[in-house]
C-alpha atoms as a PDB file:
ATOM      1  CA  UNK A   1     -23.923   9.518   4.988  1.00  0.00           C
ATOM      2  CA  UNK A   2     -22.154  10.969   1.703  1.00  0.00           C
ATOM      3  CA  UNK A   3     -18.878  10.535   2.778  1.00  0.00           C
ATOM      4  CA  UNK A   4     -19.287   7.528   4.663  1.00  0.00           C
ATOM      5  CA  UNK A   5     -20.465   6.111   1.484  1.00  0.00           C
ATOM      6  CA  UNK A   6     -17.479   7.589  -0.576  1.00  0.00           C
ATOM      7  CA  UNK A   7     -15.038   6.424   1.796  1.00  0.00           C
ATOM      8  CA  UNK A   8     -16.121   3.005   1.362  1.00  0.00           C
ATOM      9  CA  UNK A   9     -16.437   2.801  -2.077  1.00  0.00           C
ATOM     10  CA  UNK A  10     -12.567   4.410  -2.376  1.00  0.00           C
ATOM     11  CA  UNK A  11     -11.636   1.488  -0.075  1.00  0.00           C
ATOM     12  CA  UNK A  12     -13.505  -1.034  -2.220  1.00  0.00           C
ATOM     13  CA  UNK A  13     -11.555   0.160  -5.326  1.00  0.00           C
ATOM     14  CA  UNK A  14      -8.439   0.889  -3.949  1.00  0.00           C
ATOM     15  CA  UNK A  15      -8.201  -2.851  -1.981  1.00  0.00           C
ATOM     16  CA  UNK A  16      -7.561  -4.672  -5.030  1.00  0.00           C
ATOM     17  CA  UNK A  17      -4.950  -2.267  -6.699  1.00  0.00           C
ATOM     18  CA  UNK A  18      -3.076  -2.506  -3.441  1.00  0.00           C
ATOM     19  CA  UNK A  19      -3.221  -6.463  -2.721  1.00  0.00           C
ATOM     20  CA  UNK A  20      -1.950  -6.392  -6.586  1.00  0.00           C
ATOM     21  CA  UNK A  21       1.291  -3.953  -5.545  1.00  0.00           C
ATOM     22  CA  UNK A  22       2.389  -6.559  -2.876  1.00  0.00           C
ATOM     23  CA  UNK A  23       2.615  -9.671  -5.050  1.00  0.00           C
ATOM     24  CA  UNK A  24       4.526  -7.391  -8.202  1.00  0.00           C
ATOM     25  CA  UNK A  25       8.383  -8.564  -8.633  1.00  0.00           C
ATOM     26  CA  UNK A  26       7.676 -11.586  -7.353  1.00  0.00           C
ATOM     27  CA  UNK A  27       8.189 -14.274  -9.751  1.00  0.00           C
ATOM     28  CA  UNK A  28      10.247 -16.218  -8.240  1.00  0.00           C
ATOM     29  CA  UNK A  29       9.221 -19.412  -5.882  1.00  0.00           C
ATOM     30  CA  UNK A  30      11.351 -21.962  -3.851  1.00  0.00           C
ATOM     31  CA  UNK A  31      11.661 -25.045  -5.232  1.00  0.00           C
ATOM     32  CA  UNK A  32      11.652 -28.337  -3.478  1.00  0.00           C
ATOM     33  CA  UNK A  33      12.335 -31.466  -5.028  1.00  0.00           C
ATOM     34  CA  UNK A  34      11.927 -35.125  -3.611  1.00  0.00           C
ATOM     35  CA  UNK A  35      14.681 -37.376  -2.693  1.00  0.00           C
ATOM     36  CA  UNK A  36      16.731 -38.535  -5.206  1.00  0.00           C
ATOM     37  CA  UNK A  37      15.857 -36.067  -7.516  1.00  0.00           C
ATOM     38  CA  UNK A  38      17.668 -32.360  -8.282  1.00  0.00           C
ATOM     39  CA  UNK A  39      16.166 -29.428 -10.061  1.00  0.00           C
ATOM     40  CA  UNK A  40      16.938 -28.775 -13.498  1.00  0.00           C
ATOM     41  CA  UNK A  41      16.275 -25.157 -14.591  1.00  0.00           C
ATOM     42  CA  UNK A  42      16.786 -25.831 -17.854  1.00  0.00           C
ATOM     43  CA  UNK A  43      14.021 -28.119 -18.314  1.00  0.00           C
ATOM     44  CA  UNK A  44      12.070 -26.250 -14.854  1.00  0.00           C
ATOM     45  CA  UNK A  45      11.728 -29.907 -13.357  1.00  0.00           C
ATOM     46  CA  UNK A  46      12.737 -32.087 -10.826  1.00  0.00           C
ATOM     47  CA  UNK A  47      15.010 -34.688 -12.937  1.00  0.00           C
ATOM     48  CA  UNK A  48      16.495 -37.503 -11.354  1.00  0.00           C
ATOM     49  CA  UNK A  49      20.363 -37.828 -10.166  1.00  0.00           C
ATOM     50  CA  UNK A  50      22.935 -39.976 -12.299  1.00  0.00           C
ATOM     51  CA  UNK A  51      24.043 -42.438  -9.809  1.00  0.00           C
ATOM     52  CA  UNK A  52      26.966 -45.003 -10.864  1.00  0.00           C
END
């Protein structure tokens, strides 16, 4: 019943730590913009396209 219990708690701690190590490094997301519009990195928003 000792170990049982051990194991489980181990489990319980180590879950979060490696759910954590999966998501690290990834910063960046795609970006999608609407119709009409382009993504401007410098001001990290969809801005809309000169059209003349």
């Amino acid at each position: 019943m000792i170990v049982k219990t051990a194991l489980t708690a181990l489990a319980l701690i180590a879950a979060p730590a490696v759910s954590f190590a999966t998501c690290f490094g990834k910063e960046h997301q795609a970006m999608s913009c609407a119709a009409g519009t382009l993504w401007d990195a410098e001001e990290q928003a969809c801005v809309s396209t000169a059209t003349s």
